[in-house]
PDB file of N, CA and C in Angstrom:
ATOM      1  N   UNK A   1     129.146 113.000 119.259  1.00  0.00           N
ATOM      2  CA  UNK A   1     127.703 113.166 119.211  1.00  0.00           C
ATOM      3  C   UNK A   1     127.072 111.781 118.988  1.00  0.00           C
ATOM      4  N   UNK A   2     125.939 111.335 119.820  1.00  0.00           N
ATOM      5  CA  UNK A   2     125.399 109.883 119.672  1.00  0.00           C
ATOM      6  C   UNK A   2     124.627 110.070 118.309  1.00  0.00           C
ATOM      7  N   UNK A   3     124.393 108.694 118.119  1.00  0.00           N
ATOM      8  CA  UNK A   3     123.256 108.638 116.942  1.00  0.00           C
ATOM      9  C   UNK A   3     121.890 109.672 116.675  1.00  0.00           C
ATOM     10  N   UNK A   4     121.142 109.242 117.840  1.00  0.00           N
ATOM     11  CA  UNK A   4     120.036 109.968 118.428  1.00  0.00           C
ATOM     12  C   UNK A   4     120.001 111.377 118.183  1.00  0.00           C
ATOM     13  N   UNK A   5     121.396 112.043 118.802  1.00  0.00           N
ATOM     14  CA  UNK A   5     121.769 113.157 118.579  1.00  0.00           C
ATOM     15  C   UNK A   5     121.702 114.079 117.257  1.00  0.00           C
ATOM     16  N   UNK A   6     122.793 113.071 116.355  1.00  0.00           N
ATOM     17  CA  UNK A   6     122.999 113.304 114.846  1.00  0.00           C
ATOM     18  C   UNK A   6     121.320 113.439 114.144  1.00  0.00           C
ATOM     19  N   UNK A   7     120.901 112.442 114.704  1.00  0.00           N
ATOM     20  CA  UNK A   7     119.064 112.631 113.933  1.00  0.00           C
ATOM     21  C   UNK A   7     118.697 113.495 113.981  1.00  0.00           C
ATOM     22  N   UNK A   8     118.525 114.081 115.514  1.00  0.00           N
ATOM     23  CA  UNK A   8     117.631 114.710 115.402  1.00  0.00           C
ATOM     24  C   UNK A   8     117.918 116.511 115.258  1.00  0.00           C
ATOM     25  N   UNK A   9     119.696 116.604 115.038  1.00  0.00           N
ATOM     26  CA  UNK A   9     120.357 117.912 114.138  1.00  0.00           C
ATOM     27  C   UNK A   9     119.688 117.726 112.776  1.00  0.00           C
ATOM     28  N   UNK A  10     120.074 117.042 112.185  1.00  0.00           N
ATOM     29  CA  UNK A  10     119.515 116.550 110.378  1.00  0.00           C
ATOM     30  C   UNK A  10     117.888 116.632 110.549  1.00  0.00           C
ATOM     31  N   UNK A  11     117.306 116.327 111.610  1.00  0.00           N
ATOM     32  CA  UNK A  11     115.548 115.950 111.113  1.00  0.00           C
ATOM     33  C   UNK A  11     115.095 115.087 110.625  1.00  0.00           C
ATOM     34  N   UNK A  12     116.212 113.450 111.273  1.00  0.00           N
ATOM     35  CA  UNK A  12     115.662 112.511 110.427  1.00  0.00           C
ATOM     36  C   UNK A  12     115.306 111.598 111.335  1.00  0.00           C
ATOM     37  N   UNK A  13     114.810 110.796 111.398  1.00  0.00           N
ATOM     38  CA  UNK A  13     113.707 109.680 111.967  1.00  0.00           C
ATOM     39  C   UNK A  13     114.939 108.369 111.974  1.00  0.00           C
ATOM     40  N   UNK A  14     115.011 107.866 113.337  1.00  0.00           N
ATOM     41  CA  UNK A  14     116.363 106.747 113.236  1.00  0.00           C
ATOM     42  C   UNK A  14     115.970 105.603 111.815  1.00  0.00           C
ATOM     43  N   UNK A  15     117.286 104.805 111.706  1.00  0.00           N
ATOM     44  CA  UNK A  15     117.314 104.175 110.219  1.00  0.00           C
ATOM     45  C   UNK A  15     115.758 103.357 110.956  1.00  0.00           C
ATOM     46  N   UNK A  16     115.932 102.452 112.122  1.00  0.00           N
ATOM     47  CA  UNK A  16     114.796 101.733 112.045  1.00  0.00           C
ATOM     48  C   UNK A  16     113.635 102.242 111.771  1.00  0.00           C
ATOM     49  N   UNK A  17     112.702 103.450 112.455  1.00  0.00           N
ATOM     50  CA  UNK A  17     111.695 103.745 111.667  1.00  0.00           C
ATOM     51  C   UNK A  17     111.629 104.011 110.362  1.00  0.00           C
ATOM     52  N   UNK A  18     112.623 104.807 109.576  1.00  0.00           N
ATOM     53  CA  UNK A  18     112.597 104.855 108.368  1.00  0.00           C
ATOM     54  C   UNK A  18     112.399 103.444 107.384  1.00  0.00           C
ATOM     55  N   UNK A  19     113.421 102.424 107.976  1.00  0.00           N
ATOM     56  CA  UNK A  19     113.656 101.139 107.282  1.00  0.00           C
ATOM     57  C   UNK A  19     111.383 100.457 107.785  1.00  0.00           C
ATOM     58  N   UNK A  20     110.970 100.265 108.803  1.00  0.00           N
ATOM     59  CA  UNK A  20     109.621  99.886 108.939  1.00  0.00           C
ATOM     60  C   UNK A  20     109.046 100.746 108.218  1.00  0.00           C
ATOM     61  N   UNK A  21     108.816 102.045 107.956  1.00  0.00           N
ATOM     62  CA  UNK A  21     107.750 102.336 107.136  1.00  0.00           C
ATOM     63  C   UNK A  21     107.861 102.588 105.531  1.00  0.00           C
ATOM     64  N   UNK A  22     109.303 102.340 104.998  1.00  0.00           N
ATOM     65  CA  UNK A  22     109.255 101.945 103.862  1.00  0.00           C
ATOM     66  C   UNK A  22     109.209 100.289 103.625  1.00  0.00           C
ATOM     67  N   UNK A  23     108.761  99.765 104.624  1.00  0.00           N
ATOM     68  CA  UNK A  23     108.996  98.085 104.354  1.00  0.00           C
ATOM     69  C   UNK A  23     107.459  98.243 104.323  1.00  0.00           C
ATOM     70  N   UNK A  24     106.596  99.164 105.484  1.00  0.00           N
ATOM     71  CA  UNK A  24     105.050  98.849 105.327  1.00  0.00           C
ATOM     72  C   UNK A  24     104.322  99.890 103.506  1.00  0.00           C
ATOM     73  N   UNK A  25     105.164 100.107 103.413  1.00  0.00           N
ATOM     74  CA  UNK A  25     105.011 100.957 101.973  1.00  0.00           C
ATOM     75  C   UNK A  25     105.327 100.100 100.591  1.00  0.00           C
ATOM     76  N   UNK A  26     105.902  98.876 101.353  1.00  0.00           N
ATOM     77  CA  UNK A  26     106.476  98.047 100.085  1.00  0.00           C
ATOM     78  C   UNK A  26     105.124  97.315  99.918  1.00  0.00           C
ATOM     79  N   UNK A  27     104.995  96.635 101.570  1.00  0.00           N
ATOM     80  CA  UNK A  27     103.751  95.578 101.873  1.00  0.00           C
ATOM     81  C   UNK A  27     102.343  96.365 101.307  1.00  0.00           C
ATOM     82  N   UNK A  28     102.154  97.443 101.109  1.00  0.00           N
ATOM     83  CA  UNK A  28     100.665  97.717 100.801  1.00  0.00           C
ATOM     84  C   UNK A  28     101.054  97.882  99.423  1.00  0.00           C
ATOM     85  N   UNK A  29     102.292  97.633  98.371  1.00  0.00           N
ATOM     86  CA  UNK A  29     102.456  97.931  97.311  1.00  0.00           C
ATOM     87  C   UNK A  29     101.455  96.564  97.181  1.00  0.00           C
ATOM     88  N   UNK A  30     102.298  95.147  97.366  1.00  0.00           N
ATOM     89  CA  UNK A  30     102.410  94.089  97.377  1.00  0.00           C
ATOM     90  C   UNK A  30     101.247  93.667  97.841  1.00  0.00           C
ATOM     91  N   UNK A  31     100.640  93.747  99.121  1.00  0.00           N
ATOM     92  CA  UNK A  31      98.982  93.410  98.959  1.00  0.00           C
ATOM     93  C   UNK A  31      97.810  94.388  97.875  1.00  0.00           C
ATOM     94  N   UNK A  32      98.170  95.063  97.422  1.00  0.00           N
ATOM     95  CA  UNK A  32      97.328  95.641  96.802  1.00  0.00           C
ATOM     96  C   UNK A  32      97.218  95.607  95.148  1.00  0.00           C
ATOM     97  N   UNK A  33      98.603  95.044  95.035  1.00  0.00           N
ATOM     98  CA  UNK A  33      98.653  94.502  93.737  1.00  0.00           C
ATOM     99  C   UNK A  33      99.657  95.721  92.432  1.00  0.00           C
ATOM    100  N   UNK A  34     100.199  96.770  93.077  1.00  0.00           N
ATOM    101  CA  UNK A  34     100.743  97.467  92.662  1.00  0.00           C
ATOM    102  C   UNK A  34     102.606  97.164  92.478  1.00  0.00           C
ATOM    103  N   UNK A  35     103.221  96.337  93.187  1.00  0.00           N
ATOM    104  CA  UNK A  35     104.377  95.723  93.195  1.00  0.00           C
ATOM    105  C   UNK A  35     104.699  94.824  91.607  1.00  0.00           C
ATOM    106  N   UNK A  36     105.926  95.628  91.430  1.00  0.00           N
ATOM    107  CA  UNK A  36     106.464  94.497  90.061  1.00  0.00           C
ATOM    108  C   UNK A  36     107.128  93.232  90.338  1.00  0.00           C
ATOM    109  N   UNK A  37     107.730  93.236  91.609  1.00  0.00           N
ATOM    110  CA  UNK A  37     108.759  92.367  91.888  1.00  0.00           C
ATOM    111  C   UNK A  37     108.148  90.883  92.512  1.00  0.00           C
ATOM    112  N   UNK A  38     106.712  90.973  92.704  1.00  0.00           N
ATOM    113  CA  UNK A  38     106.408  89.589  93.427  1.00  0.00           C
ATOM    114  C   UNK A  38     104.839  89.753  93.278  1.00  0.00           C
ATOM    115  N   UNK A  39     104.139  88.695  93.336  1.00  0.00           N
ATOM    116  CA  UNK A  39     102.305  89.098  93.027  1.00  0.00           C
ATOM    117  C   UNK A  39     102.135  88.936  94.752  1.00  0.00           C
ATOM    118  N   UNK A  40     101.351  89.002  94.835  1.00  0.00           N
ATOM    119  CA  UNK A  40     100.316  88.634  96.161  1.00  0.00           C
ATOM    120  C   UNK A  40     100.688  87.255  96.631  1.00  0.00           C
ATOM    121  N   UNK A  41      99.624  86.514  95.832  1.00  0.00           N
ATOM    122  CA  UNK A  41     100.011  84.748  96.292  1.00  0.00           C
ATOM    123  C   UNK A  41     101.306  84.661  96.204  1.00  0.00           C
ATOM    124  N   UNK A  42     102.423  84.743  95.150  1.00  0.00           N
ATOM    125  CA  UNK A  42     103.397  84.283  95.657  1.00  0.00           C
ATOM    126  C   UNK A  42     104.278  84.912  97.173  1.00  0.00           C
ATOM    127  N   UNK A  43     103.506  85.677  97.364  1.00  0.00           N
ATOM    128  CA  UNK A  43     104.572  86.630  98.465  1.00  0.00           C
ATOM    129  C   UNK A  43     103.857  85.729  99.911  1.00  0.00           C
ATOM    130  N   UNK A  44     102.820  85.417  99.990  1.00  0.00           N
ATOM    131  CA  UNK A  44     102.202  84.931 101.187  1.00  0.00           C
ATOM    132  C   UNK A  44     102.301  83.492 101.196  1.00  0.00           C
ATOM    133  N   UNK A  45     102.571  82.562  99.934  1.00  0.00           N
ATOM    134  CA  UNK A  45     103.409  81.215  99.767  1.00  0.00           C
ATOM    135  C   UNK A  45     104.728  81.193 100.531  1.00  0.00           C
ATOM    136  N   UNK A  46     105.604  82.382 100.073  1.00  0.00           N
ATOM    137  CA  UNK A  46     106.722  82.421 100.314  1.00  0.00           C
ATOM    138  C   UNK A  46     106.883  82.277 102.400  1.00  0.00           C
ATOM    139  N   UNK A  47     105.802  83.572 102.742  1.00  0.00           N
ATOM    140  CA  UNK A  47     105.583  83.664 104.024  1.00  0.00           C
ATOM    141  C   UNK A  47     105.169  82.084 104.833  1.00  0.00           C
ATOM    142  N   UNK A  48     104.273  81.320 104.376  1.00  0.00           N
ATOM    143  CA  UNK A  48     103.887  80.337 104.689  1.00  0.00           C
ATOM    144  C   UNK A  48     105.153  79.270 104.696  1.00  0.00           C
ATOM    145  N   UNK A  49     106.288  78.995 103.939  1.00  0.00           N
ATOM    146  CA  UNK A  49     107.389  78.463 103.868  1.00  0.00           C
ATOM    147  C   UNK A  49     108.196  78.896 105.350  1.00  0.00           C
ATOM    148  N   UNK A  50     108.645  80.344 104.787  1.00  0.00           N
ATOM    149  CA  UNK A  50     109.364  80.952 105.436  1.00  0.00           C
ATOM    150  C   UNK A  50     109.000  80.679 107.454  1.00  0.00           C
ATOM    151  N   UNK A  51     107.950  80.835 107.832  1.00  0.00           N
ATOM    152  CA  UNK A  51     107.489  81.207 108.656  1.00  0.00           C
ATOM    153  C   UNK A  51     107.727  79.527 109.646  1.00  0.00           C
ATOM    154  N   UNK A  52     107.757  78.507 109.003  1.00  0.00           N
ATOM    155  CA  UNK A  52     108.197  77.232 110.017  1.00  0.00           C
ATOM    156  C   UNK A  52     109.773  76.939 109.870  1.00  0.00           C
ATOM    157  N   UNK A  53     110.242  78.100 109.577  1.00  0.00           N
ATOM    158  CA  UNK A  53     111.836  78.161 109.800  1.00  0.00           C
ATOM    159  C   UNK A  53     112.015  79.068 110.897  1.00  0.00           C
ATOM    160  N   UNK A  54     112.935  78.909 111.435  1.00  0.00           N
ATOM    161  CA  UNK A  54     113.356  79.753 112.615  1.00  0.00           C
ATOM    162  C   UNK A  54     114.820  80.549 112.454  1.00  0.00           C
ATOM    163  N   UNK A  55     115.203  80.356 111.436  1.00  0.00           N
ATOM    164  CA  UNK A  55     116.439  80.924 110.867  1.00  0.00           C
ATOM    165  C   UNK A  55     115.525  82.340 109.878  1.00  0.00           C
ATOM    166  N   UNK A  56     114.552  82.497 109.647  1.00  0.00           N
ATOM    167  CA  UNK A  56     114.216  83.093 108.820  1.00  0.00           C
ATOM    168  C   UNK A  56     113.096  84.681 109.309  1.00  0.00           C
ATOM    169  N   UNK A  57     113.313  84.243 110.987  1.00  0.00           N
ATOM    170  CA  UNK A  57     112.180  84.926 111.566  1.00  0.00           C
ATOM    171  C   UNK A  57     112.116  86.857 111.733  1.00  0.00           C
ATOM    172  N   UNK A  58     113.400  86.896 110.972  1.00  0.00           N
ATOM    173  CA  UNK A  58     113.322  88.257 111.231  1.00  0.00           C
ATOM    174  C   UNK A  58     113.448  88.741 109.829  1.00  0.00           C
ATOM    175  N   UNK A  59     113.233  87.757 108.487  1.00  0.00           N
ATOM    176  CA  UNK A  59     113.198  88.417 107.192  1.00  0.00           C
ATOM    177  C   UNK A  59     111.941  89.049 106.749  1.00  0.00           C
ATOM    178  N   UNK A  60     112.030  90.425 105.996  1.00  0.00           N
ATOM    179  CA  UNK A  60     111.087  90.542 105.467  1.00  0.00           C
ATOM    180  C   UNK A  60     109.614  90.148 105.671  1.00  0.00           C
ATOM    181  N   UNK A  61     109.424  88.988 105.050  1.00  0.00           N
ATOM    182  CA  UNK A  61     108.212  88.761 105.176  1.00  0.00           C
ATOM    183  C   UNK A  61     107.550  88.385 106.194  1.00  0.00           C
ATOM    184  N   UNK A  62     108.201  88.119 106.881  1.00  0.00           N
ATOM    185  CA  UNK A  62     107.751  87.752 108.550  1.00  0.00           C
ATOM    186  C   UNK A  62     107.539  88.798 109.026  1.00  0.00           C
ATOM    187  N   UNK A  63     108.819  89.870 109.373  1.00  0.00           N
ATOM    188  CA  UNK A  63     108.828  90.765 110.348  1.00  0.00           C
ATOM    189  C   UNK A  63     107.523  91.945 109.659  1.00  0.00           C
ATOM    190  N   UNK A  64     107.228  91.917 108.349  1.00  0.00           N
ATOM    191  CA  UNK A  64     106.391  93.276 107.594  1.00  0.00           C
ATOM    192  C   UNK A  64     104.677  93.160 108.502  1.00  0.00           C
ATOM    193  N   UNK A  65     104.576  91.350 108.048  1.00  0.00           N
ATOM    194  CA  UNK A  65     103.174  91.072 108.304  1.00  0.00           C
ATOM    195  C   UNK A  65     102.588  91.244 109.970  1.00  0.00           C
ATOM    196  N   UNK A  66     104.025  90.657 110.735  1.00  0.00           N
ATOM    197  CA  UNK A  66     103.513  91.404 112.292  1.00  0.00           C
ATOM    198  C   UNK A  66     103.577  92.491 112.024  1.00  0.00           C
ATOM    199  N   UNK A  67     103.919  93.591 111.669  1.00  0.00           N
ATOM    200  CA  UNK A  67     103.834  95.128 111.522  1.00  0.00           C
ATOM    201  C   UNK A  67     102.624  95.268 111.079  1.00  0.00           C
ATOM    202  N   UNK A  68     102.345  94.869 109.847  1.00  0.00           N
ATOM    203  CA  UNK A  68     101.037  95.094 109.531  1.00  0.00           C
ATOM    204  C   UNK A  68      99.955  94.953 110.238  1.00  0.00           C
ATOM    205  N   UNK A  69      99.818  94.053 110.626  1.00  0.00           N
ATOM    206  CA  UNK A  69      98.757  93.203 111.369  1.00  0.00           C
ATOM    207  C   UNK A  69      98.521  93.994 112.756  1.00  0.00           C
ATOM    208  N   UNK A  70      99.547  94.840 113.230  1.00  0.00           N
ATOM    209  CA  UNK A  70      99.282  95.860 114.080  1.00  0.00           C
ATOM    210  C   UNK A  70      98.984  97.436 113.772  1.00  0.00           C
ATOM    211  N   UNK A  71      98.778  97.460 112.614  1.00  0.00           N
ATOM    212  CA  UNK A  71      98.316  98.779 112.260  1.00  0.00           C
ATOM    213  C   UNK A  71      96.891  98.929 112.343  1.00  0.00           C
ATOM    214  N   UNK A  72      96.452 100.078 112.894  1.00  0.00           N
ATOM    215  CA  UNK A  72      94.995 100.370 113.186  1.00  0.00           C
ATOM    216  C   UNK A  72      94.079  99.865 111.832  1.00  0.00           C
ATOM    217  N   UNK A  73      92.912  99.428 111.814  1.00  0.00           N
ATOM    218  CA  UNK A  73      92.272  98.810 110.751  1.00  0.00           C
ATOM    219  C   UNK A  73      92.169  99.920 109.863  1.00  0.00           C
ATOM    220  N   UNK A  74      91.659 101.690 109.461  1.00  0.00           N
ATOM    221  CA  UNK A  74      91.817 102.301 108.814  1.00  0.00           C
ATOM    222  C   UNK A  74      92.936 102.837 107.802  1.00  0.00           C
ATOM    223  N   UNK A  75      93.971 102.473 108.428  1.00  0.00           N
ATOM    224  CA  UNK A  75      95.501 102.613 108.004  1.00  0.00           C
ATOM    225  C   UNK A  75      95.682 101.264 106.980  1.00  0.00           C
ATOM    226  N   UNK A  76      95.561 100.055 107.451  1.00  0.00           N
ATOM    227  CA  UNK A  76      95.375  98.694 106.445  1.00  0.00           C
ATOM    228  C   UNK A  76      94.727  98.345 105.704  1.00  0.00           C
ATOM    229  N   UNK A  77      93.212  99.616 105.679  1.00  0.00           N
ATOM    230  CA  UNK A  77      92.461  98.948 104.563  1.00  0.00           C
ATOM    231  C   UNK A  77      92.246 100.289 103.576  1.00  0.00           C
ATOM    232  N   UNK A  78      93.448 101.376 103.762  1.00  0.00           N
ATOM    233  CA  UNK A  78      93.465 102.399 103.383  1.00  0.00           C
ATOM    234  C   UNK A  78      93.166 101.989 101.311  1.00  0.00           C
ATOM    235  N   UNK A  79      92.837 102.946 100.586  1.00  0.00           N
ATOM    236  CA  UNK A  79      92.547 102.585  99.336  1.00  0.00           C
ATOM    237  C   UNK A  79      94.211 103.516  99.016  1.00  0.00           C
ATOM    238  N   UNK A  80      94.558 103.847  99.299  1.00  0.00           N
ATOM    239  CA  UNK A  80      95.584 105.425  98.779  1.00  0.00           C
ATOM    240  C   UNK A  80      96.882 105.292  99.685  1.00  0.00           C
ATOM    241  N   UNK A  81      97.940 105.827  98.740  1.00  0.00           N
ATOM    242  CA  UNK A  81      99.127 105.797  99.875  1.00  0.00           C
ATOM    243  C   UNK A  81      99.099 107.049 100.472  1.00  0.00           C
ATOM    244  N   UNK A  82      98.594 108.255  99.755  1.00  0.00           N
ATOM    245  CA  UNK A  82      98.235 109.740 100.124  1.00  0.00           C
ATOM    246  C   UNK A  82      97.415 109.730 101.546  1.00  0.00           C
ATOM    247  N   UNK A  83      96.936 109.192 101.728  1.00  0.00           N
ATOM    248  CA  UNK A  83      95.470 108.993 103.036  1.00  0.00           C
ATOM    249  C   UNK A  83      96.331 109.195 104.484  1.00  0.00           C
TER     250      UNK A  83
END
């Protein structure tokens, strides 16, 4: 049985969507100021580093903010994770 297959017996959403929308669930922790693990400024310092490396282009903070940055404007400036 392929991957695809196995998903969609179980009812689950492949690892990649699952893995993007708990990464965009981390990022609105983290812009919004609800995250323990990193503040705001330091997370978009880090991005600003990160981002003139080319070894680094598919970590985290790179890959979240193009995600973000393509989410419809109501969805990004949501106040609630419930919404």
């Amino acid at each position: 049985m392929s991957y695809e297959e196995r998903c969609k017996v179980l009812s689950l959403s492949k690892l990649s969507v699952r893995r993007d929308y708990l990464s965009l669930i981390e990022f609105y922790k983290i812009v919004n100021g609800f995250s323990s693990n990193i503040s705001k400024d330091d997370f978009f310092e880090k991005i600003k580093l990160l981002s003139t490396r080319q070894k680094h282009k598919h970590s985290f903070s790179i890959r979240i903010v193009q995600q973000w940055n393509n989410l419809p404007a109501e969805i990004a400036e949501s106040t609630s994770l419930n919404n």
